[in-house]
Protein backbone atom coordinates (compact mmCIF):
# COMPACT_ATOMS: atom_id res chain seq x y z
CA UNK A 1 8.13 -10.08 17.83
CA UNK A 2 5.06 -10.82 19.92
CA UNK A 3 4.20 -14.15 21.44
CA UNK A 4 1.10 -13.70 18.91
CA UNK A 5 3.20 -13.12 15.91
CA UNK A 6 5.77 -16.04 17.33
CA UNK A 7 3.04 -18.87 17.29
CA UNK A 8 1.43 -17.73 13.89
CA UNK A 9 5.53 -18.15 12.81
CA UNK A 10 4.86 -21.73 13.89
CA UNK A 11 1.13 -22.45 13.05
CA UNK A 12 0.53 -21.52 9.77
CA UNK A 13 3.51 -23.19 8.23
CA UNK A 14 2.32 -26.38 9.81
CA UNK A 15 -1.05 -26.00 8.66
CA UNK A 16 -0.11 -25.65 5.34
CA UNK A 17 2.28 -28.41 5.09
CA UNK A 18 -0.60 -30.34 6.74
CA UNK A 19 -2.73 -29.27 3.71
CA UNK A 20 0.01 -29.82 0.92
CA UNK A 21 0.49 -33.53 2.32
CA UNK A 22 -3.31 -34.66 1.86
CA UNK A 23 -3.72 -36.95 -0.93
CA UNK A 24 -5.93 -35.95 -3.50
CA UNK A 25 -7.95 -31.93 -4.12
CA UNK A 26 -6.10 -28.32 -3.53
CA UNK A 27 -4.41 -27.29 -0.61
CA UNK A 28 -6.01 -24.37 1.52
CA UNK A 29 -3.81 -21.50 0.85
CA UNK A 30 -5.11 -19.15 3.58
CA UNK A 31 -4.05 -16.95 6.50
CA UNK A 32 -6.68 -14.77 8.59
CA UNK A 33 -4.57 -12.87 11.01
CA UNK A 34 -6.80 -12.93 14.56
CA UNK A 35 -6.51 -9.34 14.87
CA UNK A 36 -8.65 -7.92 17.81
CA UNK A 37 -11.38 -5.78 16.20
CA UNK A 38 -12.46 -2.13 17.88
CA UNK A 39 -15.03 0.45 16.60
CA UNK A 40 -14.60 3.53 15.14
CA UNK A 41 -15.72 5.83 18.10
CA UNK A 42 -16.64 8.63 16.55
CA UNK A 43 -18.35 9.56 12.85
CA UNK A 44 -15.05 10.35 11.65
CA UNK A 45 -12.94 7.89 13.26
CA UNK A 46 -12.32 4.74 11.23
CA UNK A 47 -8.79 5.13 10.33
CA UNK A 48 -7.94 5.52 14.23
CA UNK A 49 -10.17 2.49 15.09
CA UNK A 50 -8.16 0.91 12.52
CA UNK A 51 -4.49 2.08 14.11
CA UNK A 52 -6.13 1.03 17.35
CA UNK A 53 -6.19 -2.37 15.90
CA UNK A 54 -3.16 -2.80 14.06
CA UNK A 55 -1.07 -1.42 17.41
CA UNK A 56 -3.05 -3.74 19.34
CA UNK A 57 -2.04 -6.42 17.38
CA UNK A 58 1.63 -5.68 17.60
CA UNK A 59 1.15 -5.27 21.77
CA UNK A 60 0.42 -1.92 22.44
CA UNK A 61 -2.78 -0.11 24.32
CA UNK A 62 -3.55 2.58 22.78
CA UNK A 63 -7.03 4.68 22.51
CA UNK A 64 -9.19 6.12 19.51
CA UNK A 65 -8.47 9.64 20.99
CA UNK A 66 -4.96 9.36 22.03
CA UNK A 67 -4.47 8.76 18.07
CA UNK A 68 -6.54 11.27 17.13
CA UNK A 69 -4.79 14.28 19.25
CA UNK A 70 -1.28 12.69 18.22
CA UNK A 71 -2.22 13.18 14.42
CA UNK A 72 -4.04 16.43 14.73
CA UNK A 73 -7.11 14.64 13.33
CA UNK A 74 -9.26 15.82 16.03
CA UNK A 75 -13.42 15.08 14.91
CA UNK A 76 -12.36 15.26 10.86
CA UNK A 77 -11.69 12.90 8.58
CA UNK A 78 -7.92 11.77 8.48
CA UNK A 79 -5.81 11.88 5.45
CA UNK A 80 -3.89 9.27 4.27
CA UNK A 81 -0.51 11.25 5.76
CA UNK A 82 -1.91 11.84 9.39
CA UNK A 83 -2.94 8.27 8.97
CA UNK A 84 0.38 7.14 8.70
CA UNK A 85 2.19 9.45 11.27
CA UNK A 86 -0.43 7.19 13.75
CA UNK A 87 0.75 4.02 11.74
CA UNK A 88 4.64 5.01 12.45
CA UNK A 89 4.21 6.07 16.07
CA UNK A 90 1.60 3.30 17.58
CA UNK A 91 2.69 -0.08 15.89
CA UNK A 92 5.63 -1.97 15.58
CA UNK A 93 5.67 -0.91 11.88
CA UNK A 94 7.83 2.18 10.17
CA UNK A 95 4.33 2.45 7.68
CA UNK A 96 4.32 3.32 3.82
CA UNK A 97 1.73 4.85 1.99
CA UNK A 98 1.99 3.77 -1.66
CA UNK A 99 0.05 5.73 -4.12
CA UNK A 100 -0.51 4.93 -8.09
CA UNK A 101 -2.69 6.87 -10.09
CA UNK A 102 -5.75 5.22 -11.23
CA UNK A 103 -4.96 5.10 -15.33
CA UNK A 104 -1.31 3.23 -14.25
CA UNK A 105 -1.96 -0.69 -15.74
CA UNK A 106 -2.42 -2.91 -12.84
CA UNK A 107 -2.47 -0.09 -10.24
CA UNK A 108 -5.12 -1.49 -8.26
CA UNK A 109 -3.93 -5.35 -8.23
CA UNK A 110 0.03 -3.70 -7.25
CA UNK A 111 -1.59 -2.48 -4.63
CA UNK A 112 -3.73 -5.22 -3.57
CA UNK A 113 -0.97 -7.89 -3.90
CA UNK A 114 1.30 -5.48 -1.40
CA UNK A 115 -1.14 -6.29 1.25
CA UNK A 116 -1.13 -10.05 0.76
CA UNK A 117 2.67 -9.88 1.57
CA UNK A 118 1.80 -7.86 4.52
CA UNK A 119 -0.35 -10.71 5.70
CA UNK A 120 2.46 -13.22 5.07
CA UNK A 121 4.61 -11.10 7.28
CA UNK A 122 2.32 -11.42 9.67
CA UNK A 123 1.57 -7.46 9.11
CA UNK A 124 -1.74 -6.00 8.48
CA UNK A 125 -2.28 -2.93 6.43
CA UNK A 126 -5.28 -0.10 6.22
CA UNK A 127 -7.03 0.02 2.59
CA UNK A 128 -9.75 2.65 1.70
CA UNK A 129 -13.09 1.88 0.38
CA UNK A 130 -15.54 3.81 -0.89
CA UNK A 131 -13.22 6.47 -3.12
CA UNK A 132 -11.52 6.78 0.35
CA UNK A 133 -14.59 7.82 2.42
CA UNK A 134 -13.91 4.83 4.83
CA UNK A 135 -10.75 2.73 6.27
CA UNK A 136 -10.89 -0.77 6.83
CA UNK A 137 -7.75 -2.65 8.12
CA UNK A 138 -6.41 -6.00 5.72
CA UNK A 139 -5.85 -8.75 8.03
CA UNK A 140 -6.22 -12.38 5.42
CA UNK A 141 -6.64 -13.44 2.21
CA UNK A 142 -7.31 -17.03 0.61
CA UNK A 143 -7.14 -18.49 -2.89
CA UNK A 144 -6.53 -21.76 -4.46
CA UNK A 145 -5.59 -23.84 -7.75
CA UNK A 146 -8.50 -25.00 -10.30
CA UNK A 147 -7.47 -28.17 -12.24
CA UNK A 148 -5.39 -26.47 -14.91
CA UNK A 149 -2.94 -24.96 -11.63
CA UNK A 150 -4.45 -21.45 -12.06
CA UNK A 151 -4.29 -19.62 -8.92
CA UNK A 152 -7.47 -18.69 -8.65
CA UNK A 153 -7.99 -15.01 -5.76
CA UNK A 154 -11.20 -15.95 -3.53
CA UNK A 155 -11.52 -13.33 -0.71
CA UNK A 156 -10.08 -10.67 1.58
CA UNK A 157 -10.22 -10.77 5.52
CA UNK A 158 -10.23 -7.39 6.88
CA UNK A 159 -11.90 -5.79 9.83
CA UNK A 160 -14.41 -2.86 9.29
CA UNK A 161 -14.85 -0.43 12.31
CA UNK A 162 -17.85 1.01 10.82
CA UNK A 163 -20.45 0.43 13.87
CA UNK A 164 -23.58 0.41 11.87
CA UNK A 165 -22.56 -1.92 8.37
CA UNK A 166 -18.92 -3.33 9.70
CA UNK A 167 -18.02 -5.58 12.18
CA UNK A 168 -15.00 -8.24 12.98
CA UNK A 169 -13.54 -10.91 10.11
CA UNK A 170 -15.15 -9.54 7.40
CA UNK A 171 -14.63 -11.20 3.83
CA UNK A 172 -15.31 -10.05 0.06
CA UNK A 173 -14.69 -11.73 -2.89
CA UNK A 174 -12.04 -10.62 -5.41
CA UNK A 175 -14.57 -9.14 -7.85
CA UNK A 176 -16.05 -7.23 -5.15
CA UNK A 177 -13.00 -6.04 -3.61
CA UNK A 178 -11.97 -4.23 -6.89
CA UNK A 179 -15.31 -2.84 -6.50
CA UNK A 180 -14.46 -1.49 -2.94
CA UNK A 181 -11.41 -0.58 -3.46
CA UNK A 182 -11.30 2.71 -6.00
CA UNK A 183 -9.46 5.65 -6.24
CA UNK A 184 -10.39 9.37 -4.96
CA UNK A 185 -10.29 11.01 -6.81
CA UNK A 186 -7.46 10.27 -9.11
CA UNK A 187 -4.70 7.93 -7.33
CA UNK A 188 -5.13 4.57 -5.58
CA UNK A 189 -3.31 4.52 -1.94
CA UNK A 190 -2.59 1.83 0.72
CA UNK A 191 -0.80 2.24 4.25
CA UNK A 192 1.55 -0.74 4.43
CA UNK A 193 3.81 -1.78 7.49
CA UNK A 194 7.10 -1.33 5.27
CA UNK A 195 7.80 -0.09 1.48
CA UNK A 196 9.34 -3.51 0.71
CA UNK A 197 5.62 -5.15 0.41
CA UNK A 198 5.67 -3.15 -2.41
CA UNK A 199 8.39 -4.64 -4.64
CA UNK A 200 7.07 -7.85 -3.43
CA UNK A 201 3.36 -7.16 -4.64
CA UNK A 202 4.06 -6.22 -7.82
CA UNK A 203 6.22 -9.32 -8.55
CA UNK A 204 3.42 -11.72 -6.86
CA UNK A 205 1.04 -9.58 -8.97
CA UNK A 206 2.83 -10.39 -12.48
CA UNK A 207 2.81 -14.15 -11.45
CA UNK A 208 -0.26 -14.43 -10.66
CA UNK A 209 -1.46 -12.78 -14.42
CA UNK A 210 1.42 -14.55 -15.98
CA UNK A 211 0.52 -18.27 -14.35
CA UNK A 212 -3.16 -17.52 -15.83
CA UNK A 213 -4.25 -16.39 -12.16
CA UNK A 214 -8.76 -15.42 -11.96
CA UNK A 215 -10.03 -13.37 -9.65
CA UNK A 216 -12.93 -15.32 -8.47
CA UNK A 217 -16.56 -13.74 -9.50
CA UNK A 218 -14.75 -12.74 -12.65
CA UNK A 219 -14.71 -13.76 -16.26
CA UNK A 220 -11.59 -15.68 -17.39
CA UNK A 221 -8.28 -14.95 -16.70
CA UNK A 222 -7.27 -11.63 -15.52
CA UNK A 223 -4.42 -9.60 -16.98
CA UNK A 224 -4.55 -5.88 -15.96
CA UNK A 225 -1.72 -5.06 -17.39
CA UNK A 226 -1.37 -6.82 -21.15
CA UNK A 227 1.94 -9.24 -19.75
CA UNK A 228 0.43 -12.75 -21.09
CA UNK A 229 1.01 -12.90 -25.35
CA UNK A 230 -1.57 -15.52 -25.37
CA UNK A 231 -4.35 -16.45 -23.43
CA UNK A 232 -3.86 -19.44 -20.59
């Protein structure tokens, strides 16, 4: 573990005990890993600028072109595979790329949800936006309860090595993140550290539909894939 990863161990935990011990509103339920942010270098070149990051973050120097020639991405665009041979060799991760086609209930929030336990392991992850024309790396998340103890999903942190419309600490709201996030054509995909966030995801995904959980910027509550029998 890195010092950085050993004093968020200690830091967060105490912030949010901190939080849960204030008399009176909702606690902040948020972590925004301070991952160092890079730009793509070339057209082609987010998903390396967002390796360059993640190994970064877990301690090791690495460049946009070493990545590149170790893949065999050269000046295209990488695919989700080469993306994670760069993921496996250049961080302290193993790397997973989940897939679930697009017409699988819930797909998208399984998916989503498996990055959030990244975070909480201290782990970021890369997500495709655009139908999978550009990688952006997952680095926080935040959300908190309305008066009826709804979790209620506010925004995604995530670092966007586009030079032109990205930049460092980024945040979307939950409405516009399923807007973001599609699939391309036919299958979502995410490159997580390990494939246990993925177990984990979809269990913190059914309790968040099943404790009446909203995705903020949406309509009332949000149940993807039918599991409530009434309405919270």
């Amino acid at each position: 573990m890195t010092f950085k990863k050993l004093m968020l161990t200690i830091v967060i935990p105490v912030l949010f005990l901190i939080n849960m011990g204030c008399p009176g509103g909702d606690p902040i339920n948020e972590v925004n890993l301070p991952v160092a942010f890079f730009e793509q270098e070339c057209l082609e070149w987010c998903g390396m600028a967002c390796i360059q990051m993640w190994a970064d973050w877990d301690g090791h120097c690495v460049t946009q072109g070493e990545i590149a020639d170790y893949t065999g991405v050269g000046n295209d665009t990488a695919t989700a595979q080469e993306l994670l041979l760069g993921v496996a060799y250049y961080t302290a991760s193993e790397g997973y790329l989940e897939q679930r086609f697009y017409y699988e209930h819930g797909a998208q929030g399984d998916l989503i949800s498996s990055t959030v336990n990244g975070v909480l392991d201290y782990t970021p992850s890369i997500m495709p936006f655009y139908r999978g024309t550009h990688a952006v790396l997952i680095k926080g998340y935040k959300y908190h309860h309305d008066a009826y103890s709804r979790p209620i999903a506010e925004k995604v942190y995530y670092n966007d090595p586009d030079p032109f419309d990205g930049g460092a600490n980024k945040n979307t709201s939950g409405v516009m993140l399923e807007f973001y996030f599609e699939p391309n054509p036919f299958k979502y995909w995410v490159l997580l550290g390990m494939e246990d966030y993925v177990q984990y995801g979809i269990e913190g995904h059914d309790e968040f539909v099943l404790s009446g959980g909203i995705v903020y910027g949406l309509p009332g509550p949000y149940d993807p894939k039918d599991l409530r029998e009434e309405p919270l």
